[in-house]
PDB file of N, CA and C in Angstrom:
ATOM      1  N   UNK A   1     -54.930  37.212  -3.355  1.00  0.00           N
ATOM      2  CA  UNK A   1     -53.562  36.915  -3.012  1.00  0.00           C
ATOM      3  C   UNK A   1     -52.680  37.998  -3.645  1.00  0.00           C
ATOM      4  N   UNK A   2     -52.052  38.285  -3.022  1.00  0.00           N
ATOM      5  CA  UNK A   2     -50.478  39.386  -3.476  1.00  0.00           C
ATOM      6  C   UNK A   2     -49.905  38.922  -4.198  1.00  0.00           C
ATOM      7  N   UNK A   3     -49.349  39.831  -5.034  1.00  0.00           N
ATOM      8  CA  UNK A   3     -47.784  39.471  -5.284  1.00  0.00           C
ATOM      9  C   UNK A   3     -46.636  38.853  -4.643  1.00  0.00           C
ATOM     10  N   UNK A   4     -46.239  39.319  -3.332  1.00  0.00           N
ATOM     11  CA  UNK A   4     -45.506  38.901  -2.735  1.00  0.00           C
ATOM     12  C   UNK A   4     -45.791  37.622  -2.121  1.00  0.00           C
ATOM     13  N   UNK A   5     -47.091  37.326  -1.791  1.00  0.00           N
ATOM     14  CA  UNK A   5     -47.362  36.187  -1.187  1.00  0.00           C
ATOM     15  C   UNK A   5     -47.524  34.930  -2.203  1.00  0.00           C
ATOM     16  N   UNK A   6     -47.354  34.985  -3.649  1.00  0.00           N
ATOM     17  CA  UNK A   6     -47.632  34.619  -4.907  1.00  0.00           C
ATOM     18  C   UNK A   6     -46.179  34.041  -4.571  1.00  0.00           C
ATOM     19  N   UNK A   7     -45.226  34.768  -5.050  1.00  0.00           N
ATOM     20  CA  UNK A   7     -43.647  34.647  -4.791  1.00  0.00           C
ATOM     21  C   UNK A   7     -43.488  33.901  -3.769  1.00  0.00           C
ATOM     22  N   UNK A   8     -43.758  34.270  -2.330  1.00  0.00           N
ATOM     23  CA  UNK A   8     -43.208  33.457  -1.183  1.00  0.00           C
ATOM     24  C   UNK A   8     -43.621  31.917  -1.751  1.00  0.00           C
ATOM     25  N   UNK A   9     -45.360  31.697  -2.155  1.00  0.00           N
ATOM     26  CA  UNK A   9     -45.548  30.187  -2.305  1.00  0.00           C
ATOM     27  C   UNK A   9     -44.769  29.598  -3.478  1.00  0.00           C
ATOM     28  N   UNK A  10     -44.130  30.372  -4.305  1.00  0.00           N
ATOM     29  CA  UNK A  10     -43.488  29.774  -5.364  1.00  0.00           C
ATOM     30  C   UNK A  10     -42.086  29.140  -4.880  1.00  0.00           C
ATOM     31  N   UNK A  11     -41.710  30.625  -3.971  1.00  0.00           N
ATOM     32  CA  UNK A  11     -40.375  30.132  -3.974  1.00  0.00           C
ATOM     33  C   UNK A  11     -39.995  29.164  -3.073  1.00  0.00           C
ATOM     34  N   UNK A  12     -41.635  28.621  -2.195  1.00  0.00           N
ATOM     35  CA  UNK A  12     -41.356  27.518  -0.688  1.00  0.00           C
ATOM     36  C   UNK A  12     -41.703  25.941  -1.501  1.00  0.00           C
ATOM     37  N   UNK A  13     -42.382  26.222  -2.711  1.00  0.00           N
ATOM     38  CA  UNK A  13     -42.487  25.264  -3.976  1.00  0.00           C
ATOM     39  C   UNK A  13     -41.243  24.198  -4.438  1.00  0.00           C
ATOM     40  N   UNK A  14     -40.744  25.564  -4.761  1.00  0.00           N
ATOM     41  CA  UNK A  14     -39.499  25.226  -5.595  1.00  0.00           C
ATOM     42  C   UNK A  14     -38.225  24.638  -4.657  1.00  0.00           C
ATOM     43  N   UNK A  15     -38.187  25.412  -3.529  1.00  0.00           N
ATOM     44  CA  UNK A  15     -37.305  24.855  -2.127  1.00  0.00           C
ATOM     45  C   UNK A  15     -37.558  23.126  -2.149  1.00  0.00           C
ATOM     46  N   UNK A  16     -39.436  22.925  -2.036  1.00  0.00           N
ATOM     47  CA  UNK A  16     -39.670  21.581  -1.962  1.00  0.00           C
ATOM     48  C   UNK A  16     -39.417  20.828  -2.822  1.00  0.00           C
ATOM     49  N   UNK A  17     -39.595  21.046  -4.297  1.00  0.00           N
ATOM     50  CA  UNK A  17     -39.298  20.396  -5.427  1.00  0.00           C
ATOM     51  C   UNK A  17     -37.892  19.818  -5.139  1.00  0.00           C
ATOM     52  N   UNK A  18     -36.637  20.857  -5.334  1.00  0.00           N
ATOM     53  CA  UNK A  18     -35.320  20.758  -5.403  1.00  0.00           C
ATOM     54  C   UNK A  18     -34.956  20.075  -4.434  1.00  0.00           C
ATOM     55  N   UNK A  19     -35.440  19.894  -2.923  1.00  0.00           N
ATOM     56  CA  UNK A  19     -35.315  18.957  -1.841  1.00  0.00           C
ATOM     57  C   UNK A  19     -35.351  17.663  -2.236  1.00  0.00           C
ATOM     58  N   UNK A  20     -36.324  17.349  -3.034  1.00  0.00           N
ATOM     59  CA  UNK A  20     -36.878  16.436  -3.176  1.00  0.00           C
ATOM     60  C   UNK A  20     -36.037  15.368  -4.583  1.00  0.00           C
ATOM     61  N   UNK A  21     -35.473  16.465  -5.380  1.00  0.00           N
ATOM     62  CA  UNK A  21     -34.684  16.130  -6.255  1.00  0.00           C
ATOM     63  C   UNK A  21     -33.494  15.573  -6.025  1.00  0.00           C
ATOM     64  N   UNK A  22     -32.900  16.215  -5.184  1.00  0.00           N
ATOM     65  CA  UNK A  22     -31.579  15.796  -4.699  1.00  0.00           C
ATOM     66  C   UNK A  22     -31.836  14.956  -3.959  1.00  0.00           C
ATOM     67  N   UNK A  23     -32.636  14.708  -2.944  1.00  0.00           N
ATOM     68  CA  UNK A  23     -32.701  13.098  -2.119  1.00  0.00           C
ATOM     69  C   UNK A  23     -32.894  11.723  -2.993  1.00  0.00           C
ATOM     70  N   UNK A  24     -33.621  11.948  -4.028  1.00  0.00           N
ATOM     71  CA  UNK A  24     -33.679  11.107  -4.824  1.00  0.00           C
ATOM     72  C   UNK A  24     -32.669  10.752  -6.023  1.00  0.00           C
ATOM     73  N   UNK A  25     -31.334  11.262  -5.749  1.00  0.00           N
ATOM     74  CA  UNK A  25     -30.423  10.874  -6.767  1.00  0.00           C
ATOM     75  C   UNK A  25     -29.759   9.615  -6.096  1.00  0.00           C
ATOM     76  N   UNK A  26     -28.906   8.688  -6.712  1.00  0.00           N
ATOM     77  CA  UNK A  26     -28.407   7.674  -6.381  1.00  0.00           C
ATOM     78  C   UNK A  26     -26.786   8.063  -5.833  1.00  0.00           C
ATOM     79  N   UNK A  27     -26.222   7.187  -4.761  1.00  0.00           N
ATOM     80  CA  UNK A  27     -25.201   7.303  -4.062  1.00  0.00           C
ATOM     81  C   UNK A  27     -24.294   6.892  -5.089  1.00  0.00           C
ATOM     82  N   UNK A  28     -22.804   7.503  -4.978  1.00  0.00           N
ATOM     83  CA  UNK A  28     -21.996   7.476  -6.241  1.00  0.00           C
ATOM     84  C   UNK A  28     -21.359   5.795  -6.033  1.00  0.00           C
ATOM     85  N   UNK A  29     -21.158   5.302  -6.764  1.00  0.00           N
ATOM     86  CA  UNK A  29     -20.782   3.719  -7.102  1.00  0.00           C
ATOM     87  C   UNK A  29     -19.213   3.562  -6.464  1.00  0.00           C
ATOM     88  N   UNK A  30     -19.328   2.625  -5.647  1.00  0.00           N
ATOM     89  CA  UNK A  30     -17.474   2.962  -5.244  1.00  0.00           C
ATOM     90  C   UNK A  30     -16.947   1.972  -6.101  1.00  0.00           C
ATOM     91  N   UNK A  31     -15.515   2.731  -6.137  1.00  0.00           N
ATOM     92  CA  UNK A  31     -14.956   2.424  -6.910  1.00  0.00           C
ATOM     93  C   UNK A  31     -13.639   0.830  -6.567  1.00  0.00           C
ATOM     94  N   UNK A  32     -14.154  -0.011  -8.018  1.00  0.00           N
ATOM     95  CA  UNK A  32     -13.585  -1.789  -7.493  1.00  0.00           C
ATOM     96  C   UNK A  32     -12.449  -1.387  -8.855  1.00  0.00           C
ATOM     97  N   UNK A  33     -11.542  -2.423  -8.653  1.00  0.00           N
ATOM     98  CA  UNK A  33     -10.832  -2.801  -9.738  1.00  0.00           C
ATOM     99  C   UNK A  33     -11.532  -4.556 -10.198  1.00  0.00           C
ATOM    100  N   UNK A  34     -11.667  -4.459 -11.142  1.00  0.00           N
ATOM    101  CA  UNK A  34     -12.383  -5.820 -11.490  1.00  0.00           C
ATOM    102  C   UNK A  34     -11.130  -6.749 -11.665  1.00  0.00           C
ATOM    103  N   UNK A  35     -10.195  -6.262 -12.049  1.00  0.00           N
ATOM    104  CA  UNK A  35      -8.664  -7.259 -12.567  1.00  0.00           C
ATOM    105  C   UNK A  35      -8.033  -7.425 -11.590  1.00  0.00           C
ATOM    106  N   UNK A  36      -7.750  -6.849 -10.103  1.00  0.00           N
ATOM    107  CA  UNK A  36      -7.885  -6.901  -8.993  1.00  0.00           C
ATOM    108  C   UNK A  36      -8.618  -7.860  -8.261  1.00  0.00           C
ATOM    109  N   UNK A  37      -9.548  -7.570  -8.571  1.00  0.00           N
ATOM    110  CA  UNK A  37     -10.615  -8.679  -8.109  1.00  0.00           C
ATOM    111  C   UNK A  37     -10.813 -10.021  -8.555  1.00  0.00           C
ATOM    112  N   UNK A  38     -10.365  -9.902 -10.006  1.00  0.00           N
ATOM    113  CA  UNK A  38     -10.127 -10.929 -10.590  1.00  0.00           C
ATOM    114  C   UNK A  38      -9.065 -12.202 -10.323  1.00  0.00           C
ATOM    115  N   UNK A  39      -8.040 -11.459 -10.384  1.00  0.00           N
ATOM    116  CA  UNK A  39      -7.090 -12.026  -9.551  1.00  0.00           C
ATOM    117  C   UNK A  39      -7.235 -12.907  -8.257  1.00  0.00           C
ATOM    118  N   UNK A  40      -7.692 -12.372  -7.520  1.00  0.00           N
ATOM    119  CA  UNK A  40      -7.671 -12.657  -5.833  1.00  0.00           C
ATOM    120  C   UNK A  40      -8.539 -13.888  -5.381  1.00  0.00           C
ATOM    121  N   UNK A  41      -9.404 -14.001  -6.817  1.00  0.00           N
ATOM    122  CA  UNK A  41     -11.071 -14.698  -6.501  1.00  0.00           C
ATOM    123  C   UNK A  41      -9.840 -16.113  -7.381  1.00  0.00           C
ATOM    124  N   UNK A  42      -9.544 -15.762  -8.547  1.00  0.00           N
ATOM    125  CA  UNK A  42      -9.001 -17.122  -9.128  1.00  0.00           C
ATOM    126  C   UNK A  42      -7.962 -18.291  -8.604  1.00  0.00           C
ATOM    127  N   UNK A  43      -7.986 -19.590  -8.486  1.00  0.00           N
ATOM    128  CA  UNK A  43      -6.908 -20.479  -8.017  1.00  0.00           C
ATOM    129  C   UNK A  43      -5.464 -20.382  -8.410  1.00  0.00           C
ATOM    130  N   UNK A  44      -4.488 -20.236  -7.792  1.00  0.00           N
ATOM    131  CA  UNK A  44      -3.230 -20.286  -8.310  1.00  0.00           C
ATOM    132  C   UNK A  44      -2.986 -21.746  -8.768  1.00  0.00           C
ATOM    133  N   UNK A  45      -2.331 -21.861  -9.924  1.00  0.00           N
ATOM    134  CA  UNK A  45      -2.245 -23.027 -10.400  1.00  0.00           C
ATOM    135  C   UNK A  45      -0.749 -23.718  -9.849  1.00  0.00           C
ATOM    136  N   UNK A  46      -1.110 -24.896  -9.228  1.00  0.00           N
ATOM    137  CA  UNK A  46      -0.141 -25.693  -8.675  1.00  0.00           C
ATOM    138  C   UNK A  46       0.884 -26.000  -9.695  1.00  0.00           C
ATOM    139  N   UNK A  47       2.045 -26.433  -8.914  1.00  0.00           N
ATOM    140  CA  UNK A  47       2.998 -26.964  -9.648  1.00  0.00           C
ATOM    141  C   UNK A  47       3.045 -28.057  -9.765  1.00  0.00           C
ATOM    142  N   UNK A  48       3.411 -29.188 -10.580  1.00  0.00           N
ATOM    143  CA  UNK A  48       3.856 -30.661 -10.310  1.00  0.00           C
ATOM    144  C   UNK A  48       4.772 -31.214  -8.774  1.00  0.00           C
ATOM    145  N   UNK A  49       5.624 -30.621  -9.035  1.00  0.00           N
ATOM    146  CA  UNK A  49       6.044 -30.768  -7.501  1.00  0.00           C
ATOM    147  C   UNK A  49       5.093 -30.391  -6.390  1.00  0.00           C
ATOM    148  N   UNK A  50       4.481 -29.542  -6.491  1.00  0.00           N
ATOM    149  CA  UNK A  50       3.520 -29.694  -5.307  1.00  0.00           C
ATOM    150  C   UNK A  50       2.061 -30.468  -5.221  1.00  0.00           C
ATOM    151  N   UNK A  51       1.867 -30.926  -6.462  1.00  0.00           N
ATOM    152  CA  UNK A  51       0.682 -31.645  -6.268  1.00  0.00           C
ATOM    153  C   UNK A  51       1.353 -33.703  -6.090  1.00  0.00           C
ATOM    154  N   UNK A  52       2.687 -33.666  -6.402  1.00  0.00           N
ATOM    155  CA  UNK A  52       3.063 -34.626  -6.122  1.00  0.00           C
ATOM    156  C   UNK A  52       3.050 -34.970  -4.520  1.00  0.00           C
ATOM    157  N   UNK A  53       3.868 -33.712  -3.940  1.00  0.00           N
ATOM    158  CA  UNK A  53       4.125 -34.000  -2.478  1.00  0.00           C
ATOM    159  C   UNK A  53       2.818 -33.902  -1.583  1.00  0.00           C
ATOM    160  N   UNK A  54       1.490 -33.504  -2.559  1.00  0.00           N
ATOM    161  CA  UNK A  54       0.593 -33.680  -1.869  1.00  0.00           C
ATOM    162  C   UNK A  54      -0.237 -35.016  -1.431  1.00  0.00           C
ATOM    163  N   UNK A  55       0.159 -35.456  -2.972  1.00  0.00           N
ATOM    164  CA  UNK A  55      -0.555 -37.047  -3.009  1.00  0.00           C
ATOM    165  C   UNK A  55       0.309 -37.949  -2.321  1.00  0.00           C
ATOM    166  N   UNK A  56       1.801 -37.774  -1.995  1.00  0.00           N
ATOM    167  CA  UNK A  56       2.218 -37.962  -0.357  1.00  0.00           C
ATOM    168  C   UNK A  56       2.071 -37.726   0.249  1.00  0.00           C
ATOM    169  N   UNK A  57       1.276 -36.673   0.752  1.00  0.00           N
ATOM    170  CA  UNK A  57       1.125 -36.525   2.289  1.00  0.00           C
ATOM    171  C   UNK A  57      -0.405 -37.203   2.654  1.00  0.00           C
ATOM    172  N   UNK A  58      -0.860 -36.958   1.329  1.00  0.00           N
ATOM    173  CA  UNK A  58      -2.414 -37.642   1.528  1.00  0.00           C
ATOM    174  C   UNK A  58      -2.034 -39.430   1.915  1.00  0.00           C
ATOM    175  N   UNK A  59      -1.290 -39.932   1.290  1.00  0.00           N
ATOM    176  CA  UNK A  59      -1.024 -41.492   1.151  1.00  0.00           C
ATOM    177  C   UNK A  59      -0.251 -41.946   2.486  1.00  0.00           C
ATOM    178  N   UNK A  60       0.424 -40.674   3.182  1.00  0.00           N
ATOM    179  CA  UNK A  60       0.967 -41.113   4.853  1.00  0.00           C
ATOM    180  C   UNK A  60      -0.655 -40.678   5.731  1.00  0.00           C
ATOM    181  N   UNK A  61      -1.500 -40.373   4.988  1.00  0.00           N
ATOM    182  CA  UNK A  61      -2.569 -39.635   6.174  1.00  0.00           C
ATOM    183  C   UNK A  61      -2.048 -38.537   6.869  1.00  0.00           C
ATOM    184  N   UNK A  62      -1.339 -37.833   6.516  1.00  0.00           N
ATOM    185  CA  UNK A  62      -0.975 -36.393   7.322  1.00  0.00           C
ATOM    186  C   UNK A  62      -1.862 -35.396   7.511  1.00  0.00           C
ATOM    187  N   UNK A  63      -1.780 -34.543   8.543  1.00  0.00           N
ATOM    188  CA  UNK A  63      -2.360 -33.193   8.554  1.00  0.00           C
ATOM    189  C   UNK A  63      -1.822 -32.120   9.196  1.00  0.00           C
ATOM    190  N   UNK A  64      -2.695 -30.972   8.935  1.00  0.00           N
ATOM    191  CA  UNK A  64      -2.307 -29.627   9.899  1.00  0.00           C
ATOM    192  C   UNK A  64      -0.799 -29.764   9.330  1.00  0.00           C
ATOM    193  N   UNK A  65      -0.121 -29.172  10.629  1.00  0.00           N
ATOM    194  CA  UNK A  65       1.098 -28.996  10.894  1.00  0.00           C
ATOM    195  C   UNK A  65       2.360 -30.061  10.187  1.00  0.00           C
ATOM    196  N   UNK A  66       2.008 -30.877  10.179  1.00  0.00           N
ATOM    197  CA  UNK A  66       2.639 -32.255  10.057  1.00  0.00           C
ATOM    198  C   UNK A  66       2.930 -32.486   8.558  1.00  0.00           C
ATOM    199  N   UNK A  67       1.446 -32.227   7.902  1.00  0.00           N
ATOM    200  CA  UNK A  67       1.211 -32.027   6.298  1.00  0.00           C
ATOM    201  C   UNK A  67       2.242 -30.755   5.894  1.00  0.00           C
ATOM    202  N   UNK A  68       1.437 -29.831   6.562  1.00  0.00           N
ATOM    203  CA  UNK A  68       2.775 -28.567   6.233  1.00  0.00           C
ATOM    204  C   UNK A  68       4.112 -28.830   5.944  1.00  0.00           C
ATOM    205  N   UNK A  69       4.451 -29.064   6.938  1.00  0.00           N
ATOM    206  CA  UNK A  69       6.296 -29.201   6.955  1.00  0.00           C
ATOM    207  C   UNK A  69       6.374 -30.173   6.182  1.00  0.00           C
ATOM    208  N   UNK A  70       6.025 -31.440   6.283  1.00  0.00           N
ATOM    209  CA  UNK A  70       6.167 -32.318   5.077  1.00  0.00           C
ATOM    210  C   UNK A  70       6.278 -31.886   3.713  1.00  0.00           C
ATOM    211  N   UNK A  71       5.225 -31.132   3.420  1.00  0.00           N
ATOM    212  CA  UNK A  71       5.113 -30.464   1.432  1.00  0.00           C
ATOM    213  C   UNK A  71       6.223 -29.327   1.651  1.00  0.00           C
ATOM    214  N   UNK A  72       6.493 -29.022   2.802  1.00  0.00           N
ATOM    215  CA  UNK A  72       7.520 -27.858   2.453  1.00  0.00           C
ATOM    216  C   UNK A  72       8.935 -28.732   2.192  1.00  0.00           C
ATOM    217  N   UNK A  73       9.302 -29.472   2.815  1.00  0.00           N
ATOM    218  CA  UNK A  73      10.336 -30.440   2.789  1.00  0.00           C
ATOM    219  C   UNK A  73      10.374 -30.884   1.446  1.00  0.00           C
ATOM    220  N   UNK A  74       9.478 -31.441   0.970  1.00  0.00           N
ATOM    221  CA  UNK A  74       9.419 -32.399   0.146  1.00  0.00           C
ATOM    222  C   UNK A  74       9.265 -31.128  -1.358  1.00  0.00           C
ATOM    223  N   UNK A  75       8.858 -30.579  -1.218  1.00  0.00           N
ATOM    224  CA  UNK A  75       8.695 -29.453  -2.121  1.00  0.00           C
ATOM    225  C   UNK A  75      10.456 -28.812  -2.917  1.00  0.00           C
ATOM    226  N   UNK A  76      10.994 -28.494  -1.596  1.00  0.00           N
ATOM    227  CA  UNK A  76      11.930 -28.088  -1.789  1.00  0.00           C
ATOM    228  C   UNK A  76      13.136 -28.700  -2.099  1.00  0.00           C
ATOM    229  N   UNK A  77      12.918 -30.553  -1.571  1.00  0.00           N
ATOM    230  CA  UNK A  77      13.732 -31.195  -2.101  1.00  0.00           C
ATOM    231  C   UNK A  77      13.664 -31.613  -3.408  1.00  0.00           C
ATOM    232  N   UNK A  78      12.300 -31.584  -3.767  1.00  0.00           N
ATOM    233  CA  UNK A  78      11.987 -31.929  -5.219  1.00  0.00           C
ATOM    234  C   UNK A  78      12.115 -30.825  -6.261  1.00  0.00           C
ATOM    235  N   UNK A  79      12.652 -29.505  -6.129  1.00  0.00           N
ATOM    236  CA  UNK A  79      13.092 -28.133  -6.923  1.00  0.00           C
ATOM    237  C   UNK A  79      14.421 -28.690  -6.912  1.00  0.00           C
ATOM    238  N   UNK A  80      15.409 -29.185  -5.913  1.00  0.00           N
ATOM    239  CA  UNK A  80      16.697 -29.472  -5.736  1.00  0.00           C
ATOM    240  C   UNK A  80      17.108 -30.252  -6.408  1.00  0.00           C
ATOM    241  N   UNK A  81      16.063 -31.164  -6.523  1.00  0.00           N
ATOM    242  CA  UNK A  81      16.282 -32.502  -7.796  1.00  0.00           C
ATOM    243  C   UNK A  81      16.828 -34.019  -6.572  1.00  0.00           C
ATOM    244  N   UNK A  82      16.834 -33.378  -5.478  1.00  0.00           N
ATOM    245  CA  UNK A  82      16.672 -35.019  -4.787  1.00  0.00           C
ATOM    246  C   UNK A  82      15.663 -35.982  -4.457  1.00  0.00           C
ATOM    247  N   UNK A  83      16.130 -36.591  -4.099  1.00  0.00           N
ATOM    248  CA  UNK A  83      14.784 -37.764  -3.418  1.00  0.00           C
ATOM    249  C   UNK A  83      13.833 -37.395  -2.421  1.00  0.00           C
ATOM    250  N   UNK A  84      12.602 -37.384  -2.062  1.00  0.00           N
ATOM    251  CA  UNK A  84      11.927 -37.176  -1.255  1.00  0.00           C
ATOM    252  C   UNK A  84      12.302 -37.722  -0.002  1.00  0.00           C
ATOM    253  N   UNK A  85      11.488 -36.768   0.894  1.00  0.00           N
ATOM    254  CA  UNK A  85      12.103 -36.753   2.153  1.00  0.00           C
ATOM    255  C   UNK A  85      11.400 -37.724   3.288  1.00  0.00           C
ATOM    256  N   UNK A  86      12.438 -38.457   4.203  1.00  0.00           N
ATOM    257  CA  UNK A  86      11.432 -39.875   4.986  1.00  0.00           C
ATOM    258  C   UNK A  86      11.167 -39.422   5.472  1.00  0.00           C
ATOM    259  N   UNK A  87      10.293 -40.325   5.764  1.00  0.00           N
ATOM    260  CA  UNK A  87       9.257 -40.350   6.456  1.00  0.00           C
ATOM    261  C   UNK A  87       8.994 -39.863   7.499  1.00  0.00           C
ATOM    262  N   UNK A  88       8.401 -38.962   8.072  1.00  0.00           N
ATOM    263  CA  UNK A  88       8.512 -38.739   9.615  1.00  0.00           C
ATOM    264  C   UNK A  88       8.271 -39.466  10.382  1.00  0.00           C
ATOM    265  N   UNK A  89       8.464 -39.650  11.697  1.00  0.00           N
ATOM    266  CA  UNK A  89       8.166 -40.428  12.799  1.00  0.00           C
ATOM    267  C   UNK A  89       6.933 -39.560  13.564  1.00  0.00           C
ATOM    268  N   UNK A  90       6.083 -40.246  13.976  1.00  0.00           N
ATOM    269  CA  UNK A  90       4.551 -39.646  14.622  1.00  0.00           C
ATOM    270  C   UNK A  90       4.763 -39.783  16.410  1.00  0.00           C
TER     271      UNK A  90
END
């Protein structure tokens, strides 16, 4: 074997090695905010007024839509400091 042909197999070696190196590195980690994440995953903590006007709407049997506007009503009358709001008609 030559010299030169010594060289060529080294340097078609080393081509393979280094191929082989770089495919095998790991993909870079993307990037999360954990406190971000943290956030988004945790429950917002209710207010008294709203867990009140809930256990009214649960006690008329309300839902959907109906429930909605109700706790919003009743929500906002109860920040105002009035009386809760009647009853709806079905």
């Amino acid at each position: 074997m030559t010299l030169a042909s010594r060289l060529a197999a080294v340097a078609l070696a080393s081509l393979l090695a280094t191929g082989t190196a770089f495919a095998q590195t790991a993909a870079p980690a993307a990037k999360t905010d954990t406190a971000a994440t943290a956030d988004k995953k945790a429950p917002k903590e209710r207010s008294a007024e709203s867990l009140d006007c809930s256990k009214q709407a649960d006690a008329k049997g309300l839902h959907g839509k109906e429930r909605k506007k109700f706790r919003s009503e009743c929500i906002k009358s109860a920040k105002a400091g009035t009386a809760a709001p009647a009853a709806d008609k079905k």
